[in-house]
C-alpha atoms as a PDB file:
ATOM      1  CA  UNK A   1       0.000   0.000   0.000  1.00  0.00           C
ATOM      2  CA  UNK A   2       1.404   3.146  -0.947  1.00  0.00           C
ATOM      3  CA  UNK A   3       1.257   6.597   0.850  1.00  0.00           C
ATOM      4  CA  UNK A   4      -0.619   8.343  -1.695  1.00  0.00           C
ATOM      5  CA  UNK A   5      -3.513   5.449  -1.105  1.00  0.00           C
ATOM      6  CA  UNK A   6      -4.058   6.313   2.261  1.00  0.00           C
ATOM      7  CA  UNK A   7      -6.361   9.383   2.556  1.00  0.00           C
ATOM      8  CA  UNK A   8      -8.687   6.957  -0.166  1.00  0.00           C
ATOM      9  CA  UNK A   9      -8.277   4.185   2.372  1.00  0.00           C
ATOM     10  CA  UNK A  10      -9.530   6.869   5.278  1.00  0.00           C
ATOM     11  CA  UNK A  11     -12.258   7.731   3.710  1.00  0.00           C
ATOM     12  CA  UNK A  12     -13.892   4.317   1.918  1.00  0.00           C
ATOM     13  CA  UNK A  13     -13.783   3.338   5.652  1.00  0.00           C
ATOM     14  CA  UNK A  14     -15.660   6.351   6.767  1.00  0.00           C
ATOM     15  CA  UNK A  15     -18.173   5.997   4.644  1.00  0.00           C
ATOM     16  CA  UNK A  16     -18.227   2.346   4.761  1.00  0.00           C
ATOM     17  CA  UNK A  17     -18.838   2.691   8.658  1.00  0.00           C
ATOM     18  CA  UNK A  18     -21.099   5.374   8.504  1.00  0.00           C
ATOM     19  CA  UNK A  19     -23.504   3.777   6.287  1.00  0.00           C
ATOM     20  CA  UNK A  20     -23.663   0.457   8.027  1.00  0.00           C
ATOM     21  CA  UNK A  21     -24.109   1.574  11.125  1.00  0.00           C
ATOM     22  CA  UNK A  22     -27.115   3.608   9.472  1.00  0.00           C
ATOM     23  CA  UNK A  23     -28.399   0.711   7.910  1.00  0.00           C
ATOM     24  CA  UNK A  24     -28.280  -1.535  11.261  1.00  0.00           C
ATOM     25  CA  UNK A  25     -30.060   1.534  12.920  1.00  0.00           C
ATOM     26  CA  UNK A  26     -32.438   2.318  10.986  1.00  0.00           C
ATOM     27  CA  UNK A  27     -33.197  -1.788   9.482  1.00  0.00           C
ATOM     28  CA  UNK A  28     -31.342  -4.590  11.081  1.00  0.00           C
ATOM     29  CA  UNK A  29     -32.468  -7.097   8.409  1.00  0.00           C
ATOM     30  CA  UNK A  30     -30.955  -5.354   5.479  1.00  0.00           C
ATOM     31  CA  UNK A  31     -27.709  -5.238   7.002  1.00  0.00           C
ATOM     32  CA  UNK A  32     -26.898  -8.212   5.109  1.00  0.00           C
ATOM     33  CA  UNK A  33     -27.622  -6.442   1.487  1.00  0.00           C
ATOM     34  CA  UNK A  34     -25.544  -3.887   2.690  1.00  0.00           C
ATOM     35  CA  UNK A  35     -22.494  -5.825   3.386  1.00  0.00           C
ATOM     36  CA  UNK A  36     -23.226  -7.995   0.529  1.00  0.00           C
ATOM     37  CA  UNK A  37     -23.595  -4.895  -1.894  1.00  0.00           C
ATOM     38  CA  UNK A  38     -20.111  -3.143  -0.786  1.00  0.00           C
ATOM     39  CA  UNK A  39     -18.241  -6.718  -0.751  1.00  0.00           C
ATOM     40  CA  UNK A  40     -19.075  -7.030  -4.625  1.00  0.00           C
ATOM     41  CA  UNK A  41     -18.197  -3.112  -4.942  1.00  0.00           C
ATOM     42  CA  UNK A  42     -14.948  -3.699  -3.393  1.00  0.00           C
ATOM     43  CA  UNK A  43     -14.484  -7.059  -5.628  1.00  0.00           C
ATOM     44  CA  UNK A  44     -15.515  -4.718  -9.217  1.00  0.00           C
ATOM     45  CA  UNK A  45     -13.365  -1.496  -7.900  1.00  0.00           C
ATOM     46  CA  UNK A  46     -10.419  -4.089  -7.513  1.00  0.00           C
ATOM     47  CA  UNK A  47     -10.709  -5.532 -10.682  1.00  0.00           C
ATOM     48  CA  UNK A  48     -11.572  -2.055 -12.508  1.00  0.00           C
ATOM     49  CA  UNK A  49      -8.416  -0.240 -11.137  1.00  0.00           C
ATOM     50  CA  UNK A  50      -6.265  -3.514 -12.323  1.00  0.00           C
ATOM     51  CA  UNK A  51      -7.123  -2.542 -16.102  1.00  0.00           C
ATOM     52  CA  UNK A  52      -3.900  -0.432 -17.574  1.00  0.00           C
ATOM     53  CA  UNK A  53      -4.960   2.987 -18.312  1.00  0.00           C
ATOM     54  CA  UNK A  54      -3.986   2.293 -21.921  1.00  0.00           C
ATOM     55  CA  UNK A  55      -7.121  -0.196 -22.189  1.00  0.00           C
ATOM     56  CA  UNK A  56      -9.085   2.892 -21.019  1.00  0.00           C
ATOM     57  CA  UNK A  57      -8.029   5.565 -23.417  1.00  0.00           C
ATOM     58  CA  UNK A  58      -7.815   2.911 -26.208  1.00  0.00           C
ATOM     59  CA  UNK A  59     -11.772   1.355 -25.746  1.00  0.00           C
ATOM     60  CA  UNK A  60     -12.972   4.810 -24.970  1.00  0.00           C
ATOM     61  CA  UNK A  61     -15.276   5.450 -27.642  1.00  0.00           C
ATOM     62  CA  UNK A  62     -16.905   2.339 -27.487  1.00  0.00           C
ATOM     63  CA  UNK A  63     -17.323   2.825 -24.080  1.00  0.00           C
ATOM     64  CA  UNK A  64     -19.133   5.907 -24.247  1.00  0.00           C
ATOM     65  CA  UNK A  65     -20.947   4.978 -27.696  1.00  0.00           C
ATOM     66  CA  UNK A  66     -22.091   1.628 -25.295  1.00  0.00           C
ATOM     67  CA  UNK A  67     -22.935   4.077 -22.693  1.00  0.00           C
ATOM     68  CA  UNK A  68     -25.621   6.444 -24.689  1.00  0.00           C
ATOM     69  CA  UNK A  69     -26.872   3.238 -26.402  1.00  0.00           C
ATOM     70  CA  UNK A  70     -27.401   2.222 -22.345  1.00  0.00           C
ATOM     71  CA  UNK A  71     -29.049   5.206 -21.534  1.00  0.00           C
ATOM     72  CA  UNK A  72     -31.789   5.005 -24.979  1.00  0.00           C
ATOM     73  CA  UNK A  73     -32.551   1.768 -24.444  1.00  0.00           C
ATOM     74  CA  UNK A  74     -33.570   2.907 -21.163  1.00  0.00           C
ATOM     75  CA  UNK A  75     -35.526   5.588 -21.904  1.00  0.00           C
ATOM     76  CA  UNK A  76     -37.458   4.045 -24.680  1.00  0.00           C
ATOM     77  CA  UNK A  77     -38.237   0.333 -23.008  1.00  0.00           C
ATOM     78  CA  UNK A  78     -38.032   0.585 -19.367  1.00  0.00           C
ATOM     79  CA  UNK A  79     -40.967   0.744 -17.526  1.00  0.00           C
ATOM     80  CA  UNK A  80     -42.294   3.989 -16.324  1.00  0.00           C
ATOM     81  CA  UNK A  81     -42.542   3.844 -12.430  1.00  0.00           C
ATOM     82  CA  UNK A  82     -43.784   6.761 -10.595  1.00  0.00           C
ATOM     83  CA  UNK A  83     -43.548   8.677 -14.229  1.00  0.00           C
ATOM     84  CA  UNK A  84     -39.997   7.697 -14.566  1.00  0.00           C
ATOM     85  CA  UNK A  85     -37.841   5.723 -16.441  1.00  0.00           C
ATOM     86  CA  UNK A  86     -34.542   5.014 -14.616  1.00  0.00           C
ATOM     87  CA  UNK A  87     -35.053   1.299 -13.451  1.00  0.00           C
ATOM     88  CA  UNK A  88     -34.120  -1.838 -16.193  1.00  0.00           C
ATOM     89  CA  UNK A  89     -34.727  -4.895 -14.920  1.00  0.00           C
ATOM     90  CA  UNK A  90     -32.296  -7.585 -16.172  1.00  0.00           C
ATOM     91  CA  UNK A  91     -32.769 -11.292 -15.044  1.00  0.00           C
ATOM     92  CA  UNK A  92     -34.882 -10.293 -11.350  1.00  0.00           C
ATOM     93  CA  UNK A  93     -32.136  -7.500 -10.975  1.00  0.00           C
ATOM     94  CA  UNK A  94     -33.017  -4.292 -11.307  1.00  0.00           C
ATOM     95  CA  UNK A  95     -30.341  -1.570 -12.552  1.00  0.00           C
ATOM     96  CA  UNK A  96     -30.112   1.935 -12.820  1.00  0.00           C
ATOM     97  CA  UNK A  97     -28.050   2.410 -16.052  1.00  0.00           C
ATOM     98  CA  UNK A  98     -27.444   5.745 -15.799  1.00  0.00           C
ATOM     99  CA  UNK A  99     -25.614   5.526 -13.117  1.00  0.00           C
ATOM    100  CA  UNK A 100     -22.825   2.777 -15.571  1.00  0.00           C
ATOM    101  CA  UNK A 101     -22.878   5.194 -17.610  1.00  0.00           C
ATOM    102  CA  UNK A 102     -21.509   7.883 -15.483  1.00  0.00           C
ATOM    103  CA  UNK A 103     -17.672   7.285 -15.439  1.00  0.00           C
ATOM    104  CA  UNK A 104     -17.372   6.800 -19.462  1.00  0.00           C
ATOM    105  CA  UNK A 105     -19.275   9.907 -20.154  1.00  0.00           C
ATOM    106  CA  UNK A 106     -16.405  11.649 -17.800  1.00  0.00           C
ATOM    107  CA  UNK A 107     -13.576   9.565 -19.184  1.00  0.00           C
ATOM    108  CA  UNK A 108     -15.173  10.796 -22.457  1.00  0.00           C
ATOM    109  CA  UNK A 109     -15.368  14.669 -21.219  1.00  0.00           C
ATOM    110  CA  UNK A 110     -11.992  14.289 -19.850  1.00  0.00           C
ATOM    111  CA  UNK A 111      -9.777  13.167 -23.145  1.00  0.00           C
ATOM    112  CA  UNK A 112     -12.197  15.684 -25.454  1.00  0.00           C
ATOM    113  CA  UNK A 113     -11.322  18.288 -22.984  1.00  0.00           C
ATOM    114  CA  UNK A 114      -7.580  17.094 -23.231  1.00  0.00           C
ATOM    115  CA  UNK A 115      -7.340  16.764 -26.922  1.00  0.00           C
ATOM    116  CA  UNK A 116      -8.828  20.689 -27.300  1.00  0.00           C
ATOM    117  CA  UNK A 117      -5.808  22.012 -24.745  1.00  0.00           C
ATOM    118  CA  UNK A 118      -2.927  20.528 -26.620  1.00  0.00           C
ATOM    119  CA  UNK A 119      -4.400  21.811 -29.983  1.00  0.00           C
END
């Protein structure tokens, strides 16, 4: 573990503590969810932050081309709930694509930004 890791370590834990222990107070039972959830976010983080950056900036496009296909698909098929249409449910799970989306439309924004300050 290097140095520069350890203000990220400081506060994953935070907020790791700080929502469990608002989970357990506020419903015991889904306390299991909850440390379920952020196991499999820990597992995905790991295995995201293994990819070389090179894979990144070279899949990029796709990525965010993937991404807005993500976000039409669920605007024109998922079901509206309460008048919205954020929820796609994929095989009894239920996923917010919008929120996948999110990182390649910055990692997008980031290298156009990039690209236009060297030029």
């Amino acid at each position: 573990m290097s140095r520069d890791s350890l203000p990220f370590i400081i506060c994953f834990l935070g907020l790791f503590l700080f929502s469990t222990f608002n989970i357990f107070g506020i419903k015991p039972e889904l306390l299991q969810n909850h440390l379920i959830s952020w196991s499999l976010a820990v597992i995905v983080f790991i295995i995201f932050s293994r990819i070389p950056i090179a894979v990144w900036r070279t899949n990029m496009m796709i990525l965010y081309v993937l991404s807005i296909v993500a976000l039409l698909v669920t605007l024109l098929f998922a079901p509206a709930v309460r008048g919205a249409r954020r929820w796609f449910d994929i095989l009894g799970f239920s996923f917010q694509l919008s929120e996948y989306a999110k990182p390649f439309v910055l990692m997008y924004l980031a290298h156009f930004m990039a690209s236009r300050k060297k030029k």
